[in-house]
N, C-alpha and C. Protein backbone atom coordinates (compact mmCIF):
# COMPACT_ATOMS: atom_id res chain seq x y z
N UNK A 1 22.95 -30.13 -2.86
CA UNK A 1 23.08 -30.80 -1.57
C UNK A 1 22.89 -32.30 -1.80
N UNK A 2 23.84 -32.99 -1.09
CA UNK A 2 23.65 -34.45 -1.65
C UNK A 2 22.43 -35.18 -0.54
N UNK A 3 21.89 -35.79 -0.81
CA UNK A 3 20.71 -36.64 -0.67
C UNK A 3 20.92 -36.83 0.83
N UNK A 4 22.00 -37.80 1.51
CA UNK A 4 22.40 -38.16 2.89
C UNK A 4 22.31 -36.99 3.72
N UNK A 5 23.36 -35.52 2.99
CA UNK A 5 22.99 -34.46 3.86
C UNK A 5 21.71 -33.89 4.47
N UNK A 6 20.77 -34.10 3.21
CA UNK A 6 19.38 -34.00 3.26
C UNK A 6 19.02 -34.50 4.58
N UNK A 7 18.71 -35.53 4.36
CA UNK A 7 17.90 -36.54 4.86
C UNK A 7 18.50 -36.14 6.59
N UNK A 8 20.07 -36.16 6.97
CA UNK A 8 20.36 -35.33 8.26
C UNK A 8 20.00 -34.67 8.58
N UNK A 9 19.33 -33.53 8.01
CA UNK A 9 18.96 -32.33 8.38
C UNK A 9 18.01 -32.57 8.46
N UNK A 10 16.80 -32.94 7.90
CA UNK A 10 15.25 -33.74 8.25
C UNK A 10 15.40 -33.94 9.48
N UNK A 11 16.22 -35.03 9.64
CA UNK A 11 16.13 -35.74 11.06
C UNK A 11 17.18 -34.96 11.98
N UNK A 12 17.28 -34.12 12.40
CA UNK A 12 17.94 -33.36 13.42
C UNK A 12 17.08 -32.51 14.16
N UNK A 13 16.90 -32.85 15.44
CA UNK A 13 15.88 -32.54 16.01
C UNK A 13 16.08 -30.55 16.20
N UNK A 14 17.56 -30.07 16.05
CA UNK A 14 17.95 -28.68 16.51
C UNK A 14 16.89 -28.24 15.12
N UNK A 15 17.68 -28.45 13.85
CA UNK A 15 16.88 -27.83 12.92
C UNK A 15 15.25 -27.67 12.87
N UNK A 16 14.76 -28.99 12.98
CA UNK A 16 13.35 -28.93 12.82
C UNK A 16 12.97 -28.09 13.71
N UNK A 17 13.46 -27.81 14.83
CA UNK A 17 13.26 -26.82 16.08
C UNK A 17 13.31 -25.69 15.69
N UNK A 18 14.72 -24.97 15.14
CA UNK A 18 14.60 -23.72 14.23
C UNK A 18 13.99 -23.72 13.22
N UNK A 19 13.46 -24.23 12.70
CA UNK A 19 12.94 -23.96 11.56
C UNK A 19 11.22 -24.06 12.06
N UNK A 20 10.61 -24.52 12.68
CA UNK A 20 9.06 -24.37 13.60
C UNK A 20 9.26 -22.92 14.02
N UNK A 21 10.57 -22.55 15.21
CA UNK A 21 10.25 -21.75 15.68
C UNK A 21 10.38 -20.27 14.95
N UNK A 22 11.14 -20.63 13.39
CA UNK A 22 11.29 -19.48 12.72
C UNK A 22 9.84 -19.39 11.82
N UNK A 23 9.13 -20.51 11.58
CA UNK A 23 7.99 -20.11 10.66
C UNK A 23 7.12 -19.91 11.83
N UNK A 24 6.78 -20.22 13.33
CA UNK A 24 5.68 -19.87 14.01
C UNK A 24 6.18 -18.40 14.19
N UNK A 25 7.14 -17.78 14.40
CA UNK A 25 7.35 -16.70 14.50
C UNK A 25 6.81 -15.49 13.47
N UNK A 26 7.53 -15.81 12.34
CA UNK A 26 6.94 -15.46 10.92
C UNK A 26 5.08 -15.09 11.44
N UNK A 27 4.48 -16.10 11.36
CA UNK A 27 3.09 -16.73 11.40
C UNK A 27 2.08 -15.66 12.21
N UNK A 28 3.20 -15.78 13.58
CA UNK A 28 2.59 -14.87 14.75
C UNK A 28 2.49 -13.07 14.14
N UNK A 29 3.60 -13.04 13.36
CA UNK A 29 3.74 -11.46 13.13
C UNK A 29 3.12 -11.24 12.22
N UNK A 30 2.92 -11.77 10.80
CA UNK A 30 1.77 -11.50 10.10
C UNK A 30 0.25 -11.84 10.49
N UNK A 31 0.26 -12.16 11.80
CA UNK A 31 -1.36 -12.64 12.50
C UNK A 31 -1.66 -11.30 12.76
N UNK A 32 -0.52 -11.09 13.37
CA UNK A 32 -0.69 -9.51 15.03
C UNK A 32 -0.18 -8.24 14.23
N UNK A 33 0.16 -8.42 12.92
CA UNK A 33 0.66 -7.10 12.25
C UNK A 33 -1.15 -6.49 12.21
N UNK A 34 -0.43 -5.20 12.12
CA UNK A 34 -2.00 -4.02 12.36
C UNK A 34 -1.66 -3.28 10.81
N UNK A 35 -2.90 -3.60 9.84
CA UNK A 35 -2.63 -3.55 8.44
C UNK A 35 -3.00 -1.80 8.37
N UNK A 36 -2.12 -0.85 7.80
CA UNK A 36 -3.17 0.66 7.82
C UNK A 36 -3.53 1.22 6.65
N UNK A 37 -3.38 -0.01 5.52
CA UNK A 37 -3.60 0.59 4.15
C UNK A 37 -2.62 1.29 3.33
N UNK A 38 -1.16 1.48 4.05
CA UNK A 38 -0.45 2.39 3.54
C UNK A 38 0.66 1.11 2.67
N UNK A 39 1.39 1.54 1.99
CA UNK A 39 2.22 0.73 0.36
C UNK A 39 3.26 -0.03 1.20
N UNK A 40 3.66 1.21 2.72
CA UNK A 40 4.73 0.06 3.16
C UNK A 40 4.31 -0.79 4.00
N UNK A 41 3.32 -0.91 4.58
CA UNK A 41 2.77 -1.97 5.46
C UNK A 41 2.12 -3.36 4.51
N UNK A 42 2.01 -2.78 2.92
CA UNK A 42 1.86 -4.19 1.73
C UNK A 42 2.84 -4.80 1.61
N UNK A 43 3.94 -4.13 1.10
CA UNK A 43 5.39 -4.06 1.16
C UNK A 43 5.92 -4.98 2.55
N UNK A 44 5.47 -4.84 3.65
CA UNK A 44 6.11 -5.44 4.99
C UNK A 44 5.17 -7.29 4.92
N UNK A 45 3.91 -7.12 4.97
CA UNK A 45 3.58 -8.16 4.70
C UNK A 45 3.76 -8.92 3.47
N UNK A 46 4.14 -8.55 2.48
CA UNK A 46 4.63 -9.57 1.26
C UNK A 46 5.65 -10.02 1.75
N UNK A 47 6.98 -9.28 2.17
CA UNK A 47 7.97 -9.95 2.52
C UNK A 47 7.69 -10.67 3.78
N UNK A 48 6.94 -10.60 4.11
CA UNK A 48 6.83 -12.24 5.39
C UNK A 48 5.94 -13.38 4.71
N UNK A 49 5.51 -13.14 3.83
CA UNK A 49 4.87 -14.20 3.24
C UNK A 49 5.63 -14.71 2.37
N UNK A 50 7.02 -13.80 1.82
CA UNK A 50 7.88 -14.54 0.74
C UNK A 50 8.81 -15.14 1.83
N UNK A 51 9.12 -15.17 3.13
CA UNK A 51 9.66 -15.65 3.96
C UNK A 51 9.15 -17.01 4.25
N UNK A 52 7.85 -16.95 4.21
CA UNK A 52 6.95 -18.13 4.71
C UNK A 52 7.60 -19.13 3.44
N UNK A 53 6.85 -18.56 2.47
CA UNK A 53 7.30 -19.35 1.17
C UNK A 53 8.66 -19.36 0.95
N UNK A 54 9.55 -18.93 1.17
CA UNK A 54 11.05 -19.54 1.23
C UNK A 54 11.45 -20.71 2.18
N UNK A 55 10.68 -20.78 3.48
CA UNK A 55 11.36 -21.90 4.37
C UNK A 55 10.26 -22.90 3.92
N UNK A 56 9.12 -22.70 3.11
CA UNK A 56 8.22 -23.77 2.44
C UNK A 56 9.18 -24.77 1.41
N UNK A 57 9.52 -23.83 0.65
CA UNK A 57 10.62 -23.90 -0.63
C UNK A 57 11.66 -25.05 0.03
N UNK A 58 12.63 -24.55 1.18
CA UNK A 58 13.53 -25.08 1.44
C UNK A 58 13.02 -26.41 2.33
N UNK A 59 12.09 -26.47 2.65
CA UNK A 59 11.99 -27.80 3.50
C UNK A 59 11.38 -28.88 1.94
N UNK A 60 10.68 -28.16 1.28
CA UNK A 60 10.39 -29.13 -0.17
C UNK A 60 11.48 -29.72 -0.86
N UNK A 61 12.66 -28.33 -0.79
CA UNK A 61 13.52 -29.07 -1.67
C UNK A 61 14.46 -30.14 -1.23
N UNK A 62 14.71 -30.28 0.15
CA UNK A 62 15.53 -30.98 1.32
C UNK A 62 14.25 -32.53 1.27
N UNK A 63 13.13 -32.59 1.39
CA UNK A 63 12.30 -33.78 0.69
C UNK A 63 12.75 -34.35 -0.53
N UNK A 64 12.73 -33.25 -1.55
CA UNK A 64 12.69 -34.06 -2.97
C UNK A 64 13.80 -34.49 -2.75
N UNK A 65 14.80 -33.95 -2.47
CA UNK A 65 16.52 -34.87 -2.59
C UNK A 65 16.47 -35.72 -2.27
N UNK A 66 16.28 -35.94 -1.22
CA UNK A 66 15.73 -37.26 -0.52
C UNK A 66 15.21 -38.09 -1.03
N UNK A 67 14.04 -37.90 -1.65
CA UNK A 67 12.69 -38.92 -1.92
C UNK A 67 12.96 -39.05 -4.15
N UNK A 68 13.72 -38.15 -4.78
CA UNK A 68 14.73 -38.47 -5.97
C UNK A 68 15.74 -39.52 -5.84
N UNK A 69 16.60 -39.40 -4.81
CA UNK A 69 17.71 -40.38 -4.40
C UNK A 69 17.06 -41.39 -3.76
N UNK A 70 15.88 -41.99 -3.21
CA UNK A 70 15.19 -43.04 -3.16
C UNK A 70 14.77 -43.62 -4.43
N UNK A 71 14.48 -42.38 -5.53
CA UNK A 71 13.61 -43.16 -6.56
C UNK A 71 14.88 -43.88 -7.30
N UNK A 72 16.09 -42.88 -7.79
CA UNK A 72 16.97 -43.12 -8.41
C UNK A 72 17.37 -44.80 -8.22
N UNK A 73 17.67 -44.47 -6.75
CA UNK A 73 18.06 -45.88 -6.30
C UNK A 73 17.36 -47.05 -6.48
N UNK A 74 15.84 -46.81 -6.70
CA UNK A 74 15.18 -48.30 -7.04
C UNK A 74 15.15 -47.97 -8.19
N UNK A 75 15.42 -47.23 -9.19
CA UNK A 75 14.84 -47.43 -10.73
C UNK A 75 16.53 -48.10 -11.16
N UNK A 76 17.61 -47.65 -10.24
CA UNK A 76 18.85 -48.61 -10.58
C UNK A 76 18.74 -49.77 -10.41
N UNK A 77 18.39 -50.49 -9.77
CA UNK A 77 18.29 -51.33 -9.09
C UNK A 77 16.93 -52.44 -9.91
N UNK A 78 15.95 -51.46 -10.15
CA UNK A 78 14.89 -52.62 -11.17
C UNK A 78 15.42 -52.90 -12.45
N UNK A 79 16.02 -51.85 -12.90
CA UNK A 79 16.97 -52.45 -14.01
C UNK A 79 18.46 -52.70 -14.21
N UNK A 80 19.07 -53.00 -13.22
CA UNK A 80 19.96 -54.10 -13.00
C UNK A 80 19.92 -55.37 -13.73
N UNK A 81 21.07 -55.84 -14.79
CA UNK A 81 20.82 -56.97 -15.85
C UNK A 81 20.55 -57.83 -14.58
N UNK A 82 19.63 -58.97 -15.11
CA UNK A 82 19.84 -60.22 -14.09
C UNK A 82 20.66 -61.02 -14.32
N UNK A 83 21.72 -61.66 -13.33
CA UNK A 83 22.73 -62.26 -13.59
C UNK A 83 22.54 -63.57 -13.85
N UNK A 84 21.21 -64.19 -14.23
CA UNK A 84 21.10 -65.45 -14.40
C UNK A 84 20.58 -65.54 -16.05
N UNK A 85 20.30 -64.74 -16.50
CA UNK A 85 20.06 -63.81 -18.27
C UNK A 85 20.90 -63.53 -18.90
N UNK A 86 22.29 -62.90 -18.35
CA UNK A 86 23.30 -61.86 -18.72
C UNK A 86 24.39 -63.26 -19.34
């Protein structure tokens, strides 16, 4: 994903909206899930916690693009010949 796309999607108020209301959702159901000891109710809560940690994942990696293509851009830029040297 290129860097600009990134950084759109950060700032789009719909997404940040879905994406709150998909991790408070998440959040709420592993709060109010009723645990009974049995393999598939471990099984049900791992996968909402690998859910949690996937939209963790994806909002990190939609940052780093971002905040890489900031660095990129000043480490081009500090070493840029100076044209009064060159």
């Amino acid at each position: 994903m290129l860097a600009g796309d990134a950084q759109r999607l950060l700032d789009d108020p719909a997404f940040n909206e879905a994406y709150n209301a998909v991790r408070e959702g998440l959040m709420t159901e592993l709060e109010n899930y009723q645990h009974d000891g049995q393999p598939s109710t471990d099984d049900y809560e791992r996968e909402i916690c690998r859910a949690l940690r996937s939209l963790k994942s994806l909002r990190r990696a939609l940052v780093m693009s971002v905040q890489g293509h900031k660095l990129r851009l000043a480490d081009f830029s500090a070493k840029a010949p100076d044209k009064e040297n060159a």
